[in-house]
C-alpha atoms as a PDB file:
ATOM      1  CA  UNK A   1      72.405 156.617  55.821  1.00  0.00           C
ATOM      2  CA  UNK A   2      69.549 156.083  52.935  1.00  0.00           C
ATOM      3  CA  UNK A   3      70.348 154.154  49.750  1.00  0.00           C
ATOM      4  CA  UNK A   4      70.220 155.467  46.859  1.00  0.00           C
ATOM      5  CA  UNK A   5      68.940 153.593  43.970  1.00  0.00           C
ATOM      6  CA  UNK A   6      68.692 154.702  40.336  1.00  0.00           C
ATOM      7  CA  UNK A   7      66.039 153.534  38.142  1.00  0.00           C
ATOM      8  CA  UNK A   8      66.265 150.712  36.157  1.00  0.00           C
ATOM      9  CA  UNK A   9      66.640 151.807  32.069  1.00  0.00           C
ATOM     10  CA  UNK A  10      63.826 150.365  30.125  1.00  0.00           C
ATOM     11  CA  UNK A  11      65.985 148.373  27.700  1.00  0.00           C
ATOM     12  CA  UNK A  12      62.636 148.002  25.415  1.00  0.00           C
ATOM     13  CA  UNK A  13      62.432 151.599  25.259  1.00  0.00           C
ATOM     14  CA  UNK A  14      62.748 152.601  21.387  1.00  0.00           C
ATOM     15  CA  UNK A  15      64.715 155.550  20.851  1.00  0.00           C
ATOM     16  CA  UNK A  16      62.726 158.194  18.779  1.00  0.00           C
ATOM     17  CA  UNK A  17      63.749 158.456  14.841  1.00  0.00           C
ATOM     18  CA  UNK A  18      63.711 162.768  14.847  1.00  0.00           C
ATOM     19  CA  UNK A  19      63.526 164.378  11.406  1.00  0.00           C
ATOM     20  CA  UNK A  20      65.109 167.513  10.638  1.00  0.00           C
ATOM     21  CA  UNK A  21      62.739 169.919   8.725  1.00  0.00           C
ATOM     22  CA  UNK A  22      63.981 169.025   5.304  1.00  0.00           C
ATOM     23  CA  UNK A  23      63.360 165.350   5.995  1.00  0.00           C
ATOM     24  CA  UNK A  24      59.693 165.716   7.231  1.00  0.00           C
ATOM     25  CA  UNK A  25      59.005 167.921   4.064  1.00  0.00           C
ATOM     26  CA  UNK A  26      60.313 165.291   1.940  1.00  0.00           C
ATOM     27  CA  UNK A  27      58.603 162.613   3.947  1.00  0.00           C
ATOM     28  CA  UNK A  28      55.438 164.741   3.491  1.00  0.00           C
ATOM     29  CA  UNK A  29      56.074 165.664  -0.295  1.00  0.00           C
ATOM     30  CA  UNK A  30      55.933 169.275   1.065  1.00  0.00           C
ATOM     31  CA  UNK A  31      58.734 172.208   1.082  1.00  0.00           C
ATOM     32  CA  UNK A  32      59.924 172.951   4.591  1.00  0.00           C
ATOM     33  CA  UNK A  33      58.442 176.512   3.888  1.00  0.00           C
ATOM     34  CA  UNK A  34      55.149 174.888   4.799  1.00  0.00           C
ATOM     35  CA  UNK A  35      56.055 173.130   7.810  1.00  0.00           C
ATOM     36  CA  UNK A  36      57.448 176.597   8.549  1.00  0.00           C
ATOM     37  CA  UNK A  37      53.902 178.245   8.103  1.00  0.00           C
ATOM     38  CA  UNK A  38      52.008 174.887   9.845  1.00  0.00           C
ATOM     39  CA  UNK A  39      54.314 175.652  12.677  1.00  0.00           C
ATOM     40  CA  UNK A  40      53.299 178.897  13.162  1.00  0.00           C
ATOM     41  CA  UNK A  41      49.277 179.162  11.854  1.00  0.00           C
ATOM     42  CA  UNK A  42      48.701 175.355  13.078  1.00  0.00           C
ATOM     43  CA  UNK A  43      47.314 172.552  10.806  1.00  0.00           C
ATOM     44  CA  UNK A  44      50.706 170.392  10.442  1.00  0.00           C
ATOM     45  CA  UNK A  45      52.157 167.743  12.207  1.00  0.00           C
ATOM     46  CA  UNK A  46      53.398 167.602  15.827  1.00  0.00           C
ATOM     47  CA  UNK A  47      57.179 169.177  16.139  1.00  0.00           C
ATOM     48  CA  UNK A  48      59.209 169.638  19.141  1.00  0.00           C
ATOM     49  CA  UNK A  49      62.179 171.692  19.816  1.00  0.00           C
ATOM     50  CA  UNK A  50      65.693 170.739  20.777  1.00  0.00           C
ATOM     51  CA  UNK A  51      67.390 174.224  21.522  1.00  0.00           C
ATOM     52  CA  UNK A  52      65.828 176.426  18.869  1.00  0.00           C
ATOM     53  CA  UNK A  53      65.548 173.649  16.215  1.00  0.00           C
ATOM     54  CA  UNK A  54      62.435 172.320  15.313  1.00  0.00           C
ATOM     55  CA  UNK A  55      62.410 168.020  14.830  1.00  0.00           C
ATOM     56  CA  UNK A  56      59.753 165.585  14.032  1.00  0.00           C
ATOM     57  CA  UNK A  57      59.207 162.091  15.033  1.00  0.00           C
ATOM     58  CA  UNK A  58      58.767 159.930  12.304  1.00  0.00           C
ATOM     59  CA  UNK A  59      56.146 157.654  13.878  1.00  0.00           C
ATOM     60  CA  UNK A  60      54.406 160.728  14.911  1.00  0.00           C
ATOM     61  CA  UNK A  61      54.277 162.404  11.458  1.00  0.00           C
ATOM     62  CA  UNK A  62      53.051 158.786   9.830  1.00  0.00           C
ATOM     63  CA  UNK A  63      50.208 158.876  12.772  1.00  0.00           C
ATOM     64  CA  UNK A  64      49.420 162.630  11.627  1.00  0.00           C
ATOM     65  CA  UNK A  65      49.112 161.697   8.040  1.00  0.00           C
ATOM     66  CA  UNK A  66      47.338 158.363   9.002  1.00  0.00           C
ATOM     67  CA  UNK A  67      44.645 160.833  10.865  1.00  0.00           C
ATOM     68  CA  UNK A  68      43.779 162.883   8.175  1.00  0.00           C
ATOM     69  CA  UNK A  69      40.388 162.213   6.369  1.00  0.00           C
ATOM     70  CA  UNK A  70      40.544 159.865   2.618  1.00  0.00           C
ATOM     71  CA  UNK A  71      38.578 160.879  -0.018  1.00  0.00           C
ATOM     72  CA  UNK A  72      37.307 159.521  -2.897  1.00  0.00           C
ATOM     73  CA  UNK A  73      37.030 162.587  -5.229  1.00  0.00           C
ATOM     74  CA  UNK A  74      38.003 165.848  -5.448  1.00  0.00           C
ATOM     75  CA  UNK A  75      34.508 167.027  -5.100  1.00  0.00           C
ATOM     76  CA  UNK A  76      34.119 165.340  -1.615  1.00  0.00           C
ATOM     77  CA  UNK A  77      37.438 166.908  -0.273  1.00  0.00           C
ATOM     78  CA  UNK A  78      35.890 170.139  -1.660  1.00  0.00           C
ATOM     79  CA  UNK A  79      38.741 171.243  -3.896  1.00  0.00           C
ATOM     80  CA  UNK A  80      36.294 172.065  -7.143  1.00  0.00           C
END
């Protein structure tokens, strides 16, 4: 008869921190609306799905922000 064994758990395994919309807007300084629109256009931060509701990793939505280019003026982020 074979053994069975079950993987070991990573005990250093760090659970995810998952942000509802409304917290990754606020996080963000954005209304959900616009994660709404990034969602569906593209552009915003990395989401996943549990069921039919969209979450956000907090480490992966600091990384996203972290990625985007810095400016120094307006005039260089072409906003004039």
């Amino acid at each position: 008869m074979a053994k069975m064994t079950m993987k070991a758990h990573n005990l250093n395994t760090k659970e995810p921190e998952l942000l509802s919309q409304k917290e990754a807007a606020a996080l963000l300084r954005k209304q959900p609306r616009w994660l709404e629109r990034r969602r569906t256009e593209g552009g915003g931060p990395p989401f996943r799905y549990i069921g039919r509701t969209p979450v956000y990793e907090k480490s992966e939505l600091i990384a996203w922000i972290n990625s985007l280019p810095q400016y120094d003026n307006t005039a260089q982020a072409g906003l004039l």
